[in-house]
C-alpha atoms as a PDB file:
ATOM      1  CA  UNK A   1      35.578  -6.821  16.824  1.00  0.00           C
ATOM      2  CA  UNK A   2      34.771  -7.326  20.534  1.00  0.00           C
ATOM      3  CA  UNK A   3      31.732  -6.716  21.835  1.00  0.00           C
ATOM      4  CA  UNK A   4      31.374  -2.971  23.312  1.00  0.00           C
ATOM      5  CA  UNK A   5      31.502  -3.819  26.923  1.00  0.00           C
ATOM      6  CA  UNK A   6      28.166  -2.274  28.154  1.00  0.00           C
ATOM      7  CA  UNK A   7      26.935  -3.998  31.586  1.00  0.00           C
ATOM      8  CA  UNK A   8      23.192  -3.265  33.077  1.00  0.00           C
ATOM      9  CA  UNK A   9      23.806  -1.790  36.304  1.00  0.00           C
ATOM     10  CA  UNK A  10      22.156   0.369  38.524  1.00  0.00           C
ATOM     11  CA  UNK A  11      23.692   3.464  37.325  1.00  0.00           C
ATOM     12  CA  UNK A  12      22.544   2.308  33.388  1.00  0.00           C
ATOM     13  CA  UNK A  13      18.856   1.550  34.505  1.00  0.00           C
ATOM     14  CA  UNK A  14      19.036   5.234  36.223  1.00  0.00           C
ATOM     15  CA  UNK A  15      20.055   6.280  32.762  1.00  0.00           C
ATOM     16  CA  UNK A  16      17.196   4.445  30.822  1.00  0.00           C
ATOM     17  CA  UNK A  17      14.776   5.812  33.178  1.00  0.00           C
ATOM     18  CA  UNK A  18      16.161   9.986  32.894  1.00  0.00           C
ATOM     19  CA  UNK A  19      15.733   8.747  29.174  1.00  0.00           C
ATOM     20  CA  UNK A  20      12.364   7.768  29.460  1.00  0.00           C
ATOM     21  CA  UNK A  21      11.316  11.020  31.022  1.00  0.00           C
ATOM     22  CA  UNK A  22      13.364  13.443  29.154  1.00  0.00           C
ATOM     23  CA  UNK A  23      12.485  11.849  26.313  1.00  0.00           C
ATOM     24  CA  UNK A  24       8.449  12.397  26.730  1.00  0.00           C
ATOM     25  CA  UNK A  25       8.994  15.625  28.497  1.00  0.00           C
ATOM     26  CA  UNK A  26      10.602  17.196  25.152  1.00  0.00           C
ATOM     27  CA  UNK A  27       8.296  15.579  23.009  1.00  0.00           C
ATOM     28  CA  UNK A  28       4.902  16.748  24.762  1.00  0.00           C
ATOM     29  CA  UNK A  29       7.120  19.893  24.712  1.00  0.00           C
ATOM     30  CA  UNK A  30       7.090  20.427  21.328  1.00  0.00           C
ATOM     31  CA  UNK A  31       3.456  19.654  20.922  1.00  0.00           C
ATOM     32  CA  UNK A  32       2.527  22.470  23.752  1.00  0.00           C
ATOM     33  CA  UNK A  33       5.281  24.910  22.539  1.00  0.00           C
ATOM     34  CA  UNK A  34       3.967  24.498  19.093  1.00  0.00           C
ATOM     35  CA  UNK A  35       0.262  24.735  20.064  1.00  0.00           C
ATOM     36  CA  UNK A  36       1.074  27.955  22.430  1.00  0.00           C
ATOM     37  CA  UNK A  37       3.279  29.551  19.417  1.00  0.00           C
ATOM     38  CA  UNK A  38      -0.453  29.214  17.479  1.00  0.00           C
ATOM     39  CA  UNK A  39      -2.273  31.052  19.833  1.00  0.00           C
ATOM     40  CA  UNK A  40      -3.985  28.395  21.574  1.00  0.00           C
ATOM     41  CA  UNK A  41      -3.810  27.725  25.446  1.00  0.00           C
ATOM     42  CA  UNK A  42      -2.064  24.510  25.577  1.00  0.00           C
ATOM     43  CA  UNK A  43      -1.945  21.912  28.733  1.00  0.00           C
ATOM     44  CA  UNK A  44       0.763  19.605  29.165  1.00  0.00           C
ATOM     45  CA  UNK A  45       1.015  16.220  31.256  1.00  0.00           C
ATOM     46  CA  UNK A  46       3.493  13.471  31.094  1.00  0.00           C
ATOM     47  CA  UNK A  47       2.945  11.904  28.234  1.00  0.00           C
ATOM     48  CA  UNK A  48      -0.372  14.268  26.627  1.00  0.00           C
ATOM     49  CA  UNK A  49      -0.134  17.618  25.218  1.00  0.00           C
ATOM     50  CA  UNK A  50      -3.065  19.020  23.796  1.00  0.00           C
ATOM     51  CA  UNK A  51      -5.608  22.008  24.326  1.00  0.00           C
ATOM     52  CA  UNK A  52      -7.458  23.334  26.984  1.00  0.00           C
ATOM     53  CA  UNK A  53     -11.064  22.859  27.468  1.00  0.00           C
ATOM     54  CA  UNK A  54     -13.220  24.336  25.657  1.00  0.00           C
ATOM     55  CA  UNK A  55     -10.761  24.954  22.972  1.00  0.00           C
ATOM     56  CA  UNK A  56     -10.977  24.000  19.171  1.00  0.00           C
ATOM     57  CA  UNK A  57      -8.770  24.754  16.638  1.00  0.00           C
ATOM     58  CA  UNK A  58      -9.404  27.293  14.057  1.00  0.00           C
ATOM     59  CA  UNK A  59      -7.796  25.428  11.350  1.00  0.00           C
ATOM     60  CA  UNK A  60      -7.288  21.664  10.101  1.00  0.00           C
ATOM     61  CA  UNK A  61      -3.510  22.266   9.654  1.00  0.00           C
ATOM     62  CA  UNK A  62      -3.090  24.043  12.791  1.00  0.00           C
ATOM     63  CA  UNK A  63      -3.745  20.541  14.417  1.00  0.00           C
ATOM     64  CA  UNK A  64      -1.604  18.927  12.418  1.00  0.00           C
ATOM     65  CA  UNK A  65       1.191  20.716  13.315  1.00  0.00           C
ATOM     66  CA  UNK A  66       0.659  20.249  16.724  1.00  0.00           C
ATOM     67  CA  UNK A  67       0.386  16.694  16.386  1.00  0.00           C
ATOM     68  CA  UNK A  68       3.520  16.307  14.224  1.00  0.00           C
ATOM     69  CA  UNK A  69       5.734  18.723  16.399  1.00  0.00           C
ATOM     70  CA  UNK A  70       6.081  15.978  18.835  1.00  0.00           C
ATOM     71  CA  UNK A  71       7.254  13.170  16.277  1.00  0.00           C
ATOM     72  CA  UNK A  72       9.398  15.568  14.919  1.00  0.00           C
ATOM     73  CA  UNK A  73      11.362  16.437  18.136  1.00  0.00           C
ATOM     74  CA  UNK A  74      11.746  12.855  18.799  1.00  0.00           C
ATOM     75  CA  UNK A  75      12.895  12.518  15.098  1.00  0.00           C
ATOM     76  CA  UNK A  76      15.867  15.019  15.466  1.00  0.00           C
ATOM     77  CA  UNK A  77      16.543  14.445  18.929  1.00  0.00           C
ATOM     78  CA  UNK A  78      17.342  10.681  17.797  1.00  0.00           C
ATOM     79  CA  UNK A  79      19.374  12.028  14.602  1.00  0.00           C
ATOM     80  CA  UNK A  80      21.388  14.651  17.092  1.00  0.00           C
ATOM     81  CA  UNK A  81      22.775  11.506  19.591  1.00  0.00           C
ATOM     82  CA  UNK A  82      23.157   9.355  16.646  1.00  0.00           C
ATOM     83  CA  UNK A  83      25.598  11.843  15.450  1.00  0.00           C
ATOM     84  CA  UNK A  84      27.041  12.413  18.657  1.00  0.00           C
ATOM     85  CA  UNK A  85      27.364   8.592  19.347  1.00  0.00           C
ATOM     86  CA  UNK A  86      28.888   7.893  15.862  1.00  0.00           C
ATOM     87  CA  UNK A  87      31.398  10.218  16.733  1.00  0.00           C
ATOM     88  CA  UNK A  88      32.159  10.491  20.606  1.00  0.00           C
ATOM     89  CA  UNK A  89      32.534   7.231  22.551  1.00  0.00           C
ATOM     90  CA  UNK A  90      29.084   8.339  24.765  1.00  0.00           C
ATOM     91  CA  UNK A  91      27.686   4.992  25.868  1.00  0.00           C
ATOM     92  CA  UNK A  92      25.649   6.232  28.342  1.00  0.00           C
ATOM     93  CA  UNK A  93      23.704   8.246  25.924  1.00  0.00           C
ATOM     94  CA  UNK A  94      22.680   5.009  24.190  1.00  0.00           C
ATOM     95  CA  UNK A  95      19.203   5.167  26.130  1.00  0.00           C
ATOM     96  CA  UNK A  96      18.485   8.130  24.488  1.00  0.00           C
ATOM     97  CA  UNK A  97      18.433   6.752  21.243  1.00  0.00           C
ATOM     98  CA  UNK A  98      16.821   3.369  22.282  1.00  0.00           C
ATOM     99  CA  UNK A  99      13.990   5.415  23.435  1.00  0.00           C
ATOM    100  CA  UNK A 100      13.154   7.365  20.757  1.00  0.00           C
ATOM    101  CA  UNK A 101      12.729   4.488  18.546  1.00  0.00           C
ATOM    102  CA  UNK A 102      10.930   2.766  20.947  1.00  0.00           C
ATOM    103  CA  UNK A 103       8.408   5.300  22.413  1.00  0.00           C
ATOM    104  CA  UNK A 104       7.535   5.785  18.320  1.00  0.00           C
ATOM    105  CA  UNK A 105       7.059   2.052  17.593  1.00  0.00           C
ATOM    106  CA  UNK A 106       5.148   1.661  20.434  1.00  0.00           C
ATOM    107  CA  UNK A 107       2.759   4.684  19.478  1.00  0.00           C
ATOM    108  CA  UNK A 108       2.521   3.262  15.973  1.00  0.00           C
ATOM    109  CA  UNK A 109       1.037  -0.157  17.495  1.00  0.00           C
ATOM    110  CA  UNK A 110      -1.267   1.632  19.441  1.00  0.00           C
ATOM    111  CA  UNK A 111      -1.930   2.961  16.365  1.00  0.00           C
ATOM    112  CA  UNK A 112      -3.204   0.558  14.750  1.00  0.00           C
ATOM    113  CA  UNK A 113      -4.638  -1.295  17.283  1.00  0.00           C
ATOM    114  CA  UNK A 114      -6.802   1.501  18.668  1.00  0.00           C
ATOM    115  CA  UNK A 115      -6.737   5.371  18.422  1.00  0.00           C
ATOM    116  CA  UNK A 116      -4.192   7.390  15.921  1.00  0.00           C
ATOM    117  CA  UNK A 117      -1.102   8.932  17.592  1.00  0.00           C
ATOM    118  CA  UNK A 118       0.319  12.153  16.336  1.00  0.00           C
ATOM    119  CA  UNK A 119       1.995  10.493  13.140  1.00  0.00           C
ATOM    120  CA  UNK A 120      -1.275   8.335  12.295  1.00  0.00           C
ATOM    121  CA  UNK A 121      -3.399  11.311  12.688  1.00  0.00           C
ATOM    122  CA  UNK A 122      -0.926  13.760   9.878  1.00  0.00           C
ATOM    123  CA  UNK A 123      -0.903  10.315   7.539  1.00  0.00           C
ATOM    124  CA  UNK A 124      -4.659  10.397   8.151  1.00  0.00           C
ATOM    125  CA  UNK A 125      -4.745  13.985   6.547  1.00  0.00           C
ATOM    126  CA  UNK A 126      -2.471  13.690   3.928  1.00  0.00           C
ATOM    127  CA  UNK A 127      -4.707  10.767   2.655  1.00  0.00           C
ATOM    128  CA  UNK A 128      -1.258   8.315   2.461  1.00  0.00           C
ATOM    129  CA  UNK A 129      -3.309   5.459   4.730  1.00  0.00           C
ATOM    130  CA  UNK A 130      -2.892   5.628   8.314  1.00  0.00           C
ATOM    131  CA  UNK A 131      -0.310   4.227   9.054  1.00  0.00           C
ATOM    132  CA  UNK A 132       2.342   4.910   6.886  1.00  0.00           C
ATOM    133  CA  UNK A 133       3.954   7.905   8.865  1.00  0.00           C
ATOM    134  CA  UNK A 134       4.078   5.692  11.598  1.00  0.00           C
ATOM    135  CA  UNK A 135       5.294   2.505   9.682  1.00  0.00           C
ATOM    136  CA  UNK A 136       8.434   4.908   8.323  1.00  0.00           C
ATOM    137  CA  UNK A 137       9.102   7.161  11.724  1.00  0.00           C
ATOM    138  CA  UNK A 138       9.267   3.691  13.689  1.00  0.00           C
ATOM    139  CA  UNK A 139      12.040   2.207  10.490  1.00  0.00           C
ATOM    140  CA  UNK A 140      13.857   5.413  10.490  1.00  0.00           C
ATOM    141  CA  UNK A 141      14.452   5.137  14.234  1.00  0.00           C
ATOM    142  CA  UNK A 142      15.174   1.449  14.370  1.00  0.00           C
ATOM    143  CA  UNK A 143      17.365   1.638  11.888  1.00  0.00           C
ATOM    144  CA  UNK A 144      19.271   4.423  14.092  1.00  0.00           C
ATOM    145  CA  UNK A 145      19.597   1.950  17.254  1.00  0.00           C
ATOM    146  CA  UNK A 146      20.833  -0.267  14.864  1.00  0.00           C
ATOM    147  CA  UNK A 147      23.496   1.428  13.437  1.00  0.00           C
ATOM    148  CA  UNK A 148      24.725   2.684  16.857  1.00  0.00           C
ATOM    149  CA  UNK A 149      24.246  -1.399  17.874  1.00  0.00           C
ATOM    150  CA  UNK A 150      26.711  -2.469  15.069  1.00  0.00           C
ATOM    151  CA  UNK A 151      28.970   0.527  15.492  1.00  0.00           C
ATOM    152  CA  UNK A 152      29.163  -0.428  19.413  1.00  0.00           C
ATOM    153  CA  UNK A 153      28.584  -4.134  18.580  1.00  0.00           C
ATOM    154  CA  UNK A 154      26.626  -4.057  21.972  1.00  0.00           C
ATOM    155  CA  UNK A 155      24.912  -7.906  22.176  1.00  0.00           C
ATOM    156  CA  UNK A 156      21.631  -8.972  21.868  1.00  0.00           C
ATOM    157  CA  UNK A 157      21.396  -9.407  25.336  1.00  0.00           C
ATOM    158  CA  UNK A 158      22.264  -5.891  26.262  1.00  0.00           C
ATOM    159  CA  UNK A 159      19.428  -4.735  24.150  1.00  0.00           C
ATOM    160  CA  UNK A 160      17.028  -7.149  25.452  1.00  0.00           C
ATOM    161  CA  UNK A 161      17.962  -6.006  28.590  1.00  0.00           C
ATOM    162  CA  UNK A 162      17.404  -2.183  27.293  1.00  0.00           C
ATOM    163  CA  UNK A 163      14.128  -2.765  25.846  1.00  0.00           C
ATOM    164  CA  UNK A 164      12.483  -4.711  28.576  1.00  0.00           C
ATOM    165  CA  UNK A 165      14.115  -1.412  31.067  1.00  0.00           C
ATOM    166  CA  UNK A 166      12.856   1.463  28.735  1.00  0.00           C
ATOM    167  CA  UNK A 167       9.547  -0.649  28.302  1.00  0.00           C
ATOM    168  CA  UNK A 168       9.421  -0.470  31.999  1.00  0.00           C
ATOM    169  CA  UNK A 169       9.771   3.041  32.483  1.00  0.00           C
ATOM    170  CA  UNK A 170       7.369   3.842  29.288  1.00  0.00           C
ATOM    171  CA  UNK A 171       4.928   1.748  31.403  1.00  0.00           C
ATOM    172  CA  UNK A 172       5.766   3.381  34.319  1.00  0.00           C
ATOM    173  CA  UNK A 173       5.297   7.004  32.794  1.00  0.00           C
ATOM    174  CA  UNK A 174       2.471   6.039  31.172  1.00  0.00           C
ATOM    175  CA  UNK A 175       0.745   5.047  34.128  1.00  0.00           C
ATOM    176  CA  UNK A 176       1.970   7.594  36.436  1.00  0.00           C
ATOM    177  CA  UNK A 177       0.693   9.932  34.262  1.00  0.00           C
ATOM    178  CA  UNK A 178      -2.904   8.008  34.334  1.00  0.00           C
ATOM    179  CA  UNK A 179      -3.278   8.305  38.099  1.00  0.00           C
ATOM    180  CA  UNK A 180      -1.812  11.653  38.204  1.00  0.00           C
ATOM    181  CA  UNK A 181      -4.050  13.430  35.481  1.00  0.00           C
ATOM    182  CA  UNK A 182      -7.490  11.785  35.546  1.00  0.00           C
END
């Protein structure tokens, strides 16, 4: 089979980067929608959800599902446009996908290098080690992109290419956020 003829282009980066940002917007969502359908007061940046000041919450698990409303968001959203890319020719919702699996393994790394993420933290109270939420949300999601890569056959330079563009706008967000929200 060919490869799927995928080119980086303006227009694609433009989609990497809507990626990026929807991406993290619905995630945090989920965290703040969560948090607010608790009863706490909830505040919501780019890439932070969490409560106000001043705030605690009133139970161990309530935290828990905060943190694991985001992960879980990301989970399904990547599940949703791997069905929809398994079955409708929707290349440019590739990004999408790519993103989910990478904001995750990137938060798992962090992980483990420094302070728990959402996934770390609920592996953290379930007593299964810290990192093995992370380890499996980051596998799951890989192993979505690639599926999707062999179904597309899109080459290994096209998802170099992706990667070092989502990375980019991850960065980008990341920072953003960081000099918007001291």
């Amino acid at each position: 089979m060919n490869q799927t003829t995928m080119s980086i282009s303006v227009k694609y980066v433009a989609y990497c980067l809507l990626a990026v940002f929807i991406t993290f917007f619905l995630h945090e969502a989920a965290h703040f929608i969560t948090g607010n359908s608790l009863g706490y007061s909830m505040s919501m940046t780019l890439n932070s959800a969490g409560l106000l000041d001043g705030q605690v919450y009133q139970q161990e698990w309530h935290q828990q599902t905060v943190s694991i409303a985001g992960p879980i968001f990301t989970i399904i959203q990547a599940i949703v446009l791997f069905s929809i890319l398994t079955i409708k020719n929707l290349k440019t919702w590739y990004p999408y996908i790519f993103t989910a699996a990478l904001m995750r393994t990137m938060a798992s790394v962090i992980s483990y290098l420094t302070l728990a993420n959402d996934e770390a933290r609920v592996s953290q109270w379930l007593n299964i080690g810290k990192m093995t939420l992370p380890i499996l949300v980051s596998v799951f999601l890989i192993f979505l992109v690639i599926k999707v890569t062999l179904i597309y056959n899109i080459s290994w330079k096209f998802n170099t290419a992706t990667f070092f563009i989502i990375s980019l706008g991850i960065s980008l967000l990341v920072y953003t956020n960081q000099l918007i929200f001291k």
